[in-house]
Protein backbone atom coordinates (compact mmCIF):
# COMPACT_ATOMS: atom_id res chain seq x y z
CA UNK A 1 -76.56 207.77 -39.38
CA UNK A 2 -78.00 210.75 -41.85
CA UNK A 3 -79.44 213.41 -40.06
CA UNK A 4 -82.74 214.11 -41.23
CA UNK A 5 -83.54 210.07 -41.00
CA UNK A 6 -85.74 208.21 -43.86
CA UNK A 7 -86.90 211.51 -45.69
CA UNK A 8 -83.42 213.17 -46.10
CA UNK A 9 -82.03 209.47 -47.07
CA UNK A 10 -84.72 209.45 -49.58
CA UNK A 11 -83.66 213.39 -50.57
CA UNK A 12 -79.85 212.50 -50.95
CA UNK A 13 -80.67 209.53 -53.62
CA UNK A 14 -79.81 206.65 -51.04
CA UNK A 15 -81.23 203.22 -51.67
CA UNK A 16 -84.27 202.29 -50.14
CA UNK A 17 -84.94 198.64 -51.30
CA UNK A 18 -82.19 195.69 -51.10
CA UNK A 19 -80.57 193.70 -53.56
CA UNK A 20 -81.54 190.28 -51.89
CA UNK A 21 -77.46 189.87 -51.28
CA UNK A 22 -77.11 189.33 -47.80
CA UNK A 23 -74.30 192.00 -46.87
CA UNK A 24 -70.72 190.57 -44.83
CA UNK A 25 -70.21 191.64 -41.56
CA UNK A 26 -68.30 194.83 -41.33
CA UNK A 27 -64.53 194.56 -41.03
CA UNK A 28 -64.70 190.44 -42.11
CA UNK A 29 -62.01 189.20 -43.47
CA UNK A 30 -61.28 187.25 -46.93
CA UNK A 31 -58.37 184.05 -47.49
CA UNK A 32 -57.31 181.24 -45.56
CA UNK A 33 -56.34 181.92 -42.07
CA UNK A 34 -54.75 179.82 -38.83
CA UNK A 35 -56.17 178.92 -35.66
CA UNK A 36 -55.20 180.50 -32.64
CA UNK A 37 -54.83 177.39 -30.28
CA UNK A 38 -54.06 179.29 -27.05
CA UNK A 39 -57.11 181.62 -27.75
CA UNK A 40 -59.65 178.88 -29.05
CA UNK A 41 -62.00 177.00 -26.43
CA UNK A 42 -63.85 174.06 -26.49
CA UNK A 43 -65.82 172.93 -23.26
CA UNK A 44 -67.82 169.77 -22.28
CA UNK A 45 -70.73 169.67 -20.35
CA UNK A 46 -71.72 165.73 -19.02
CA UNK A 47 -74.73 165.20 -17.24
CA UNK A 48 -76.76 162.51 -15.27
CA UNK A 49 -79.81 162.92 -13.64
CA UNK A 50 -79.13 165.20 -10.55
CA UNK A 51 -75.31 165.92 -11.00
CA UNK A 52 -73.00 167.10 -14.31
CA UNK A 53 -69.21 167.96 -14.62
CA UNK A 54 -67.57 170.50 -17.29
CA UNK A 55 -64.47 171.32 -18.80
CA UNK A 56 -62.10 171.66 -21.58
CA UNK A 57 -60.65 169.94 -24.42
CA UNK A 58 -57.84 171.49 -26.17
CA UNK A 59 -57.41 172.53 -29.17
CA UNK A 60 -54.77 171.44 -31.06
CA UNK A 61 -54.43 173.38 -34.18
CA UNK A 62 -56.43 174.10 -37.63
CA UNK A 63 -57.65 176.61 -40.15
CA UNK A 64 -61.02 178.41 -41.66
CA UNK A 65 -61.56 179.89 -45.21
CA UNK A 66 -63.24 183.23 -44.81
CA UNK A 67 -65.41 184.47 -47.48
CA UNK A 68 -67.77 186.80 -48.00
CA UNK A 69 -70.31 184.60 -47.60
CA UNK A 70 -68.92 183.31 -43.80
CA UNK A 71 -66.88 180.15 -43.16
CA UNK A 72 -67.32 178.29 -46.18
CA UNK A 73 -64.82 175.65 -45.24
CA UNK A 74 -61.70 174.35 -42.39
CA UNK A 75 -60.81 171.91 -40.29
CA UNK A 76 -60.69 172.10 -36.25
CA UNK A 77 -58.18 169.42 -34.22
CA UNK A 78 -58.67 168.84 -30.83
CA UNK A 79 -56.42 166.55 -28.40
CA UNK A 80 -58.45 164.13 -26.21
CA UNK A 81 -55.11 163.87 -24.70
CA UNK A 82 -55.76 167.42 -22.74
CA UNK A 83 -58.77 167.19 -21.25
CA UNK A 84 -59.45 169.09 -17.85
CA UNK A 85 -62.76 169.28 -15.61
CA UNK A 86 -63.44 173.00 -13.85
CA UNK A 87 -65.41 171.75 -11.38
CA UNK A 88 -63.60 169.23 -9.80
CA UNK A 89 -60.06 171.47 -10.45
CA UNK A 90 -57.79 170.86 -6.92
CA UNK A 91 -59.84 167.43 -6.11
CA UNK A 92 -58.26 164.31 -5.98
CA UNK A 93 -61.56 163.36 -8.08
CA UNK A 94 -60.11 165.09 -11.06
CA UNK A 95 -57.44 162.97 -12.42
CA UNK A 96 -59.77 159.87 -12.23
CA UNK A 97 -62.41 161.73 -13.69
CA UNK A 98 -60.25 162.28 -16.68
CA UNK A 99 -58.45 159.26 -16.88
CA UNK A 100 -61.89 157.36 -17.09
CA UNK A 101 -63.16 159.39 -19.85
CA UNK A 102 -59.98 158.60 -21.92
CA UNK A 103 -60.47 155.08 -21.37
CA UNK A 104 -62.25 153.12 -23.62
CA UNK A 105 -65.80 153.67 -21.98
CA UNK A 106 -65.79 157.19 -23.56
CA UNK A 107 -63.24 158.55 -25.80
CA UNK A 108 -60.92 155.61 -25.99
CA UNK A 109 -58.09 158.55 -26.18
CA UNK A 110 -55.07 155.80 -26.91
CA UNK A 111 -56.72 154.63 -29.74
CA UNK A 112 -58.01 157.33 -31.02
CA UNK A 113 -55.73 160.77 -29.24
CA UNK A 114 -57.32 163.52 -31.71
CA UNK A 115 -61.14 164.51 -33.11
CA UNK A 116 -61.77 166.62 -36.21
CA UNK A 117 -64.16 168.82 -37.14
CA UNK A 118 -64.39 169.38 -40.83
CA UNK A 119 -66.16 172.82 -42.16
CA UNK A 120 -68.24 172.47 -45.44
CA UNK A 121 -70.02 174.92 -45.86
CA UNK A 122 -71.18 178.27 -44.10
CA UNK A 123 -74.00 181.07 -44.95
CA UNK A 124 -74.72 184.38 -43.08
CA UNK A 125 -78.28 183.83 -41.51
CA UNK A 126 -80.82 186.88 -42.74
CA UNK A 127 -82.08 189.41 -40.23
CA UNK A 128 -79.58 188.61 -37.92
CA UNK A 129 -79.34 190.98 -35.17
CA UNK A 130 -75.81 192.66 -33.21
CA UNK A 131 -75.06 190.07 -30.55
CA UNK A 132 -76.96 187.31 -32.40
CA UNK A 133 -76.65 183.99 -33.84
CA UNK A 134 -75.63 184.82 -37.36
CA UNK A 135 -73.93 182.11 -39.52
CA UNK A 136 -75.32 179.12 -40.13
CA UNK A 137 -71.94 176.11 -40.71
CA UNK A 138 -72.26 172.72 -41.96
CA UNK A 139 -69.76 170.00 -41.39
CA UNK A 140 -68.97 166.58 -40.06
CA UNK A 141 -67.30 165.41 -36.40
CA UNK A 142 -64.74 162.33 -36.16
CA UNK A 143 -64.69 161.07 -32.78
CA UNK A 144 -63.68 157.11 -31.93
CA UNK A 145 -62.81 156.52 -35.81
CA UNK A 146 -66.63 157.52 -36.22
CA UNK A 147 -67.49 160.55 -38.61
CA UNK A 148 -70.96 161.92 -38.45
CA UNK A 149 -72.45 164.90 -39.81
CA UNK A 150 -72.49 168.00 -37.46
CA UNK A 151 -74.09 171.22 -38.29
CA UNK A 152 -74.32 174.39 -36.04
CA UNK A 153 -74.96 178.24 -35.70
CA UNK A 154 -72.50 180.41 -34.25
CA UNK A 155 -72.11 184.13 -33.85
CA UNK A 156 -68.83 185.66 -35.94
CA UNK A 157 -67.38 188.75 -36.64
CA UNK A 158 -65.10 191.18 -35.52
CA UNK A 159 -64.09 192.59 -32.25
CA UNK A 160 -63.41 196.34 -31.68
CA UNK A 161 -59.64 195.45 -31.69
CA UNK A 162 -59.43 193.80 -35.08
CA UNK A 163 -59.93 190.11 -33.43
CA UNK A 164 -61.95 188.26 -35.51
CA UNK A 165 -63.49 184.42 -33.99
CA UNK A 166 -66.92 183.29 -33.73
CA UNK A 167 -68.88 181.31 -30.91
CA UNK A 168 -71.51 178.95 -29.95
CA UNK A 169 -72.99 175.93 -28.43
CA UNK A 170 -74.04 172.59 -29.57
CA UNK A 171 -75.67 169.13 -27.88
CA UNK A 172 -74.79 165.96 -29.46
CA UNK A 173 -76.00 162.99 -28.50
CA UNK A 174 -72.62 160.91 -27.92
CA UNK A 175 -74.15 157.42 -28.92
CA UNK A 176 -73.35 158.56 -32.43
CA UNK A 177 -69.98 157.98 -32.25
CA UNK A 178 -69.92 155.29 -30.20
CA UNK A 179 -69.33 156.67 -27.14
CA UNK A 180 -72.05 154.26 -25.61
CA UNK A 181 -70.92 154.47 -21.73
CA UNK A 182 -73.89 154.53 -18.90
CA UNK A 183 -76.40 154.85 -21.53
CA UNK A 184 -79.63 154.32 -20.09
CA UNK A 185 -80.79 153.43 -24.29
CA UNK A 186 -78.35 150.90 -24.58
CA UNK A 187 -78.19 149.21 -21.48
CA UNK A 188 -80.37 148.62 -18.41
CA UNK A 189 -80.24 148.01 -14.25
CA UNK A 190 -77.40 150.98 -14.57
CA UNK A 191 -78.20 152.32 -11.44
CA UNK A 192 -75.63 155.05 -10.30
CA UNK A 193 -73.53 154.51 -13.88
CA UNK A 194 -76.65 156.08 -15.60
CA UNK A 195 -75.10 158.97 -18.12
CA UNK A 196 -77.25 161.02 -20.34
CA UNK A 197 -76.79 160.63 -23.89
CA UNK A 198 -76.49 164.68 -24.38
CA UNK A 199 -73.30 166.60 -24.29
CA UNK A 200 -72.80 169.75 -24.21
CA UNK A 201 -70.50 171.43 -26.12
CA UNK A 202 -69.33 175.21 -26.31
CA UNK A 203 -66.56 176.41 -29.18
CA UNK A 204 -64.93 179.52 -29.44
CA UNK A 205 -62.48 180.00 -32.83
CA UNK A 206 -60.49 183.16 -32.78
CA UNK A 207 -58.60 183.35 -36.04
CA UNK A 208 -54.37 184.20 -35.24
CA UNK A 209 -53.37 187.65 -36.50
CA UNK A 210 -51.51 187.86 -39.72
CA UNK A 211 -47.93 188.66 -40.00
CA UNK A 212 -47.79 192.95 -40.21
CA UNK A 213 -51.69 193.14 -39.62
CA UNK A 214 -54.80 192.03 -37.96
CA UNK A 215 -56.57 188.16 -38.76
């Protein structure tokens, strides 16, 4: 902040007019960096008409490229093999919950134990505000042996403390990748096994510290 605002910027020679680069986010790093599993999140949201259940699917491992232009490319693993539903967390319900959507009428999680999602590409979105959606990442999902392409906007940068992650939200439509249970476009008379095609899904990525520094 310069005291004296546009007219004293003006007075100390400052530049008034861009130079159509769109500038990193302050304190973003550069190289190839690791995953933090235990700090990443992805959730699930599952709905039908009048009910839905949420949770988590673990993730497993992987690794972004920072540049200054964003995430320009990295791989995400997560294990179907750890899945857990919040809101049915102490019910008996749970564990069948689960073990049906590793079955083959959703994930098919014996066949098929991990999904990947592969980074791209990535570019900073312009005239994106503090607190805002501001980079804009291109990739593809494998799920059920099925890769289609994913893209999504997130929010990144770097926390007060040095931590640098990014996060956002995405619907899918599950059909895509085979995932075909319940729905109502597929199939008919499915009375009370009637799933919507949509899911949710929420990711955090919080990129692990560096050996003798920050991310």
């Amino acid at each position: 902040v310069l005291e004296g605002g546009l007219a004293a910027w003006r007075e100390a020679g400052r530049p008034v007019e861009g130079t159509g680069q769109l500038p990193a986010v302050p304190g973003w790093p550069t190289g190839r960096f690791h995953l933090d599993p235990v700090r990443c999140r992805v959730t699930w949201t599952g709905r039908n008409l009048l009910s839905s259940h949420w949770g988590e699917v673990a993730v497993a491992g992987g690794h972004v490229e920072c540049t200054a232009d964003g995430l320009t490319a990295g791989a995400i693993e997560l294990d179907l093999r750890r899945l857990s539903c919040a809101d049915l967390a102490g019910n008996d319900l749970h564990d069948v919950l689960i073990a049906h959507l590793q079955s083959d009428d959703f994930f098919d999680a014996e066949r098929w134990p991990t999904a990947r999602y592969e980074i791209a590409a990535g570019r900073w979105l312009e005239d994106a505000g503090p607190g805002a959606p501001n980079l804009a990442v291109e990739g593809a999902l494998t799920l059920r042996g099925e890769t289609r392409p994913l893209a999504c906007v997130l929010t990144a940068g770097t926390a007060p403390d040095g931590t640098v992650g990014a996060q956002g939200t995405r619907a899918i439509d599950r059909t895509l990748w085979g995932v075909n249970y319940g729905s109502g476009r597929l199939y008919r008379r499915l009375a009370g096994h009637l799933v919507n095609d949509t899911i949710e899904l929420g990711l955090r990525l919080v990129l692990a510290p560096r050996k003798g520094g920050s991310a």
